[in-house]
C-alpha atoms as a PDB file:
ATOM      1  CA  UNK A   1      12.281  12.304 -12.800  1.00  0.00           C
ATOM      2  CA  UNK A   2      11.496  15.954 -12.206  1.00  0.00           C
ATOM      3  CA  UNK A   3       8.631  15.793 -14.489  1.00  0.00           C
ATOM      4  CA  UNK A   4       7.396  12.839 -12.426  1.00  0.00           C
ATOM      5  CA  UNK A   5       8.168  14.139  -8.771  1.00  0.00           C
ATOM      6  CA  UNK A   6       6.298  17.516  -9.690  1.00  0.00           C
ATOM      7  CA  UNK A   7       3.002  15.405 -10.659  1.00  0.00           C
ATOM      8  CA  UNK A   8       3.421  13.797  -7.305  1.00  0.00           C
ATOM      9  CA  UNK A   9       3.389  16.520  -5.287  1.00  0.00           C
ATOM     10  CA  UNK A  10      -0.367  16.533  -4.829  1.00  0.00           C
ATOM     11  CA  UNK A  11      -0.581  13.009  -4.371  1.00  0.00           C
ATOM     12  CA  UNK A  12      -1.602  11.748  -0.885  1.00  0.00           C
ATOM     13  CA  UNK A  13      -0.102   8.487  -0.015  1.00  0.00           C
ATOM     14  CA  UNK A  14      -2.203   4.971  -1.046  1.00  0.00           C
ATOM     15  CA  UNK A  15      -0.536   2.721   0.555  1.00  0.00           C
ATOM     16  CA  UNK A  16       0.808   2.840   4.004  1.00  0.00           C
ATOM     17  CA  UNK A  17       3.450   1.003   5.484  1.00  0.00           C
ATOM     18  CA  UNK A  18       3.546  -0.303   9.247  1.00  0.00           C
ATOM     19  CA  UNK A  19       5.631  -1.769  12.004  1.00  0.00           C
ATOM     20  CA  UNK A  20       5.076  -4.777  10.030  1.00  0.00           C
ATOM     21  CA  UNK A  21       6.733  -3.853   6.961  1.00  0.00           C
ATOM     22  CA  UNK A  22       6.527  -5.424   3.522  1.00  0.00           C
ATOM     23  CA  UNK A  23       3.912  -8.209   3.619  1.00  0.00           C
ATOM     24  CA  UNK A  24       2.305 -10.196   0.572  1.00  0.00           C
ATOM     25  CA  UNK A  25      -0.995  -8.236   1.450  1.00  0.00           C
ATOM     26  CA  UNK A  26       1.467  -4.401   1.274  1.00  0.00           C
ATOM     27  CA  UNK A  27       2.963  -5.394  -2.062  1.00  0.00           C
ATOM     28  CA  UNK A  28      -0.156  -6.529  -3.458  1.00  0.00           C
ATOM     29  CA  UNK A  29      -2.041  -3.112  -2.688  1.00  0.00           C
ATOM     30  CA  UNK A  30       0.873  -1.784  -4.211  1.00  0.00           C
ATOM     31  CA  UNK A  31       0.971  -3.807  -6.967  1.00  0.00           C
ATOM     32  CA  UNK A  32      -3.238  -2.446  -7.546  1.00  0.00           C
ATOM     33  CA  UNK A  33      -2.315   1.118  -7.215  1.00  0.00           C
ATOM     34  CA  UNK A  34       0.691   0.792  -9.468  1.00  0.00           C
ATOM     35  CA  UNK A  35      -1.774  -1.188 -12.008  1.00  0.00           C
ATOM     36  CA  UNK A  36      -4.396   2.223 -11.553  1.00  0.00           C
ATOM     37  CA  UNK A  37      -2.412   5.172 -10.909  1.00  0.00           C
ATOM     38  CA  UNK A  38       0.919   4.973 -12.815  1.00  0.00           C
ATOM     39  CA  UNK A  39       2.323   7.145  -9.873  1.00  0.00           C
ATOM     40  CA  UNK A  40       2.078   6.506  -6.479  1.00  0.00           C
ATOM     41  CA  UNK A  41       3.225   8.211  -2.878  1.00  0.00           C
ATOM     42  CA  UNK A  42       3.512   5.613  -0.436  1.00  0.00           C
ATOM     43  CA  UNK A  43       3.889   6.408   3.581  1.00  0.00           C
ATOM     44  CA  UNK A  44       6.690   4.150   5.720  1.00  0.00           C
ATOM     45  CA  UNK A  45       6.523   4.009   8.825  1.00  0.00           C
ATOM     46  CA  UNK A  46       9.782   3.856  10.461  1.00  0.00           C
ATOM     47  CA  UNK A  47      12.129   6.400  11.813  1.00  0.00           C
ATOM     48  CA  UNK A  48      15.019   4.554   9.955  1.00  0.00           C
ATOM     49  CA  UNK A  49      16.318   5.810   6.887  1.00  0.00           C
ATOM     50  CA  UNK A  50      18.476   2.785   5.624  1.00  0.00           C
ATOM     51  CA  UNK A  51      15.313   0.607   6.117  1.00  0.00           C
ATOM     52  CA  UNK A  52      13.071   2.479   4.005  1.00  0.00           C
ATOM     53  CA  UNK A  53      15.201   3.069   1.525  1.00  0.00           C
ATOM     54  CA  UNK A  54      15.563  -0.767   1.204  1.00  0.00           C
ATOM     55  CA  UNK A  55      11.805  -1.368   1.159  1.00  0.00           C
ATOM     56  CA  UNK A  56      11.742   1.022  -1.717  1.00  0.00           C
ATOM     57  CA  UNK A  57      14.690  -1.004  -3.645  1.00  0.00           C
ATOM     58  CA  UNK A  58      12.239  -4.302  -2.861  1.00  0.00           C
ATOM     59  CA  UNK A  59       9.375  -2.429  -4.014  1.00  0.00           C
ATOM     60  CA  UNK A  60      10.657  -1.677  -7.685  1.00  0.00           C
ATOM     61  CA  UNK A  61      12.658  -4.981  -8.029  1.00  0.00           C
ATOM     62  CA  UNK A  62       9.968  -7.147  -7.032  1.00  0.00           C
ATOM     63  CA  UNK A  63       6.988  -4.976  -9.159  1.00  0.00           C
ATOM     64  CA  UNK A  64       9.448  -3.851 -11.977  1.00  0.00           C
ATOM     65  CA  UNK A  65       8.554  -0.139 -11.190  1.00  0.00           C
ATOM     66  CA  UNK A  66      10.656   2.962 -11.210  1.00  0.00           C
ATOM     67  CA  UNK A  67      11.643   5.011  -7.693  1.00  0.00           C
ATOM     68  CA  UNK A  68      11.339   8.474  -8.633  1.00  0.00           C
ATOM     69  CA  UNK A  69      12.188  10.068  -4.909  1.00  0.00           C
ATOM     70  CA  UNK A  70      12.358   9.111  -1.040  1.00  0.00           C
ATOM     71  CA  UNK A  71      11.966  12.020   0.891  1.00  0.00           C
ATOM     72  CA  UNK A  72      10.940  11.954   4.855  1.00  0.00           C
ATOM     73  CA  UNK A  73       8.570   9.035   5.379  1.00  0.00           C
ATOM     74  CA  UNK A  74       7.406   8.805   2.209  1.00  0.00           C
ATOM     75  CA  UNK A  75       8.148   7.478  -1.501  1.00  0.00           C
ATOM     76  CA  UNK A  76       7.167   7.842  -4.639  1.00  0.00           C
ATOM     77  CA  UNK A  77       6.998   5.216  -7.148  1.00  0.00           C
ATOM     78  CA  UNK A  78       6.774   4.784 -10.818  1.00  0.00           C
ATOM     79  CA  UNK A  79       5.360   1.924 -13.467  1.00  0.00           C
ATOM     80  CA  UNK A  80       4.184   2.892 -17.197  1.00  0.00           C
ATOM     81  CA  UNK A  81       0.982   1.047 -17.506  1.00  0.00           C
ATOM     82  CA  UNK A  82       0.731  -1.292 -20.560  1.00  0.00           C
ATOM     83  CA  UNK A  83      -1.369   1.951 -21.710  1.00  0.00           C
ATOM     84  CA  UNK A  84       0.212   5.046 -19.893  1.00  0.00           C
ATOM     85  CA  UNK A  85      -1.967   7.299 -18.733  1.00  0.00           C
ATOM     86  CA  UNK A  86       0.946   9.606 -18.186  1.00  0.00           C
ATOM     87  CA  UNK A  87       2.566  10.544 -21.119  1.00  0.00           C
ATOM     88  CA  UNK A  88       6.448  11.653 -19.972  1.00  0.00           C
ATOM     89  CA  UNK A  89       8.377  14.633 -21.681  1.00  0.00           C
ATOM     90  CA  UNK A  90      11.688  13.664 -24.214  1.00  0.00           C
END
């Protein structure tokens, strides 16, 4: 996970969460990015902790994807494309 939070650090987020939370439209631009980039920050918006860490358990159950860290308002999320693009040290 190391490997995977240092390649993040440069991301900017894709996706952005709001007030509304996690709608079929969210997960699906989600589900695109995942499907592009591998790696992905995403930005929450909401002051609670507990609730973003939930959307961030819903994220990887519903799109079979990996959470690699939740830090602030922001998460970072993980799926090996069929073809991975980034190859992960042993």
């Amino acid at each position: 996970m190391a490997y995977l939070r240092s390649l993040a650090h440069t991301l900017n987020p894709v996706v952005r969460i709001g007030n509304k939370g996690l709608t079929a439209s969210v997960m699906k631009e989600v589900d695109l990015n995942l499907k592009a980039h591998e790696l992905i920050k995403i930005k929450i918006q909401n002051d609670d902790k507990s609730v973003r860490e939930s959307m961030l358990n819903e994220i990887c159950e519903a799109l079979q994807a990996t959470a690699v860290h939740h830090i602030g308002l922001q998460i970072i999320v993980y799926r090996a494309a069929p073809e991975p693009k980034i190859v992960l040290p042993k």
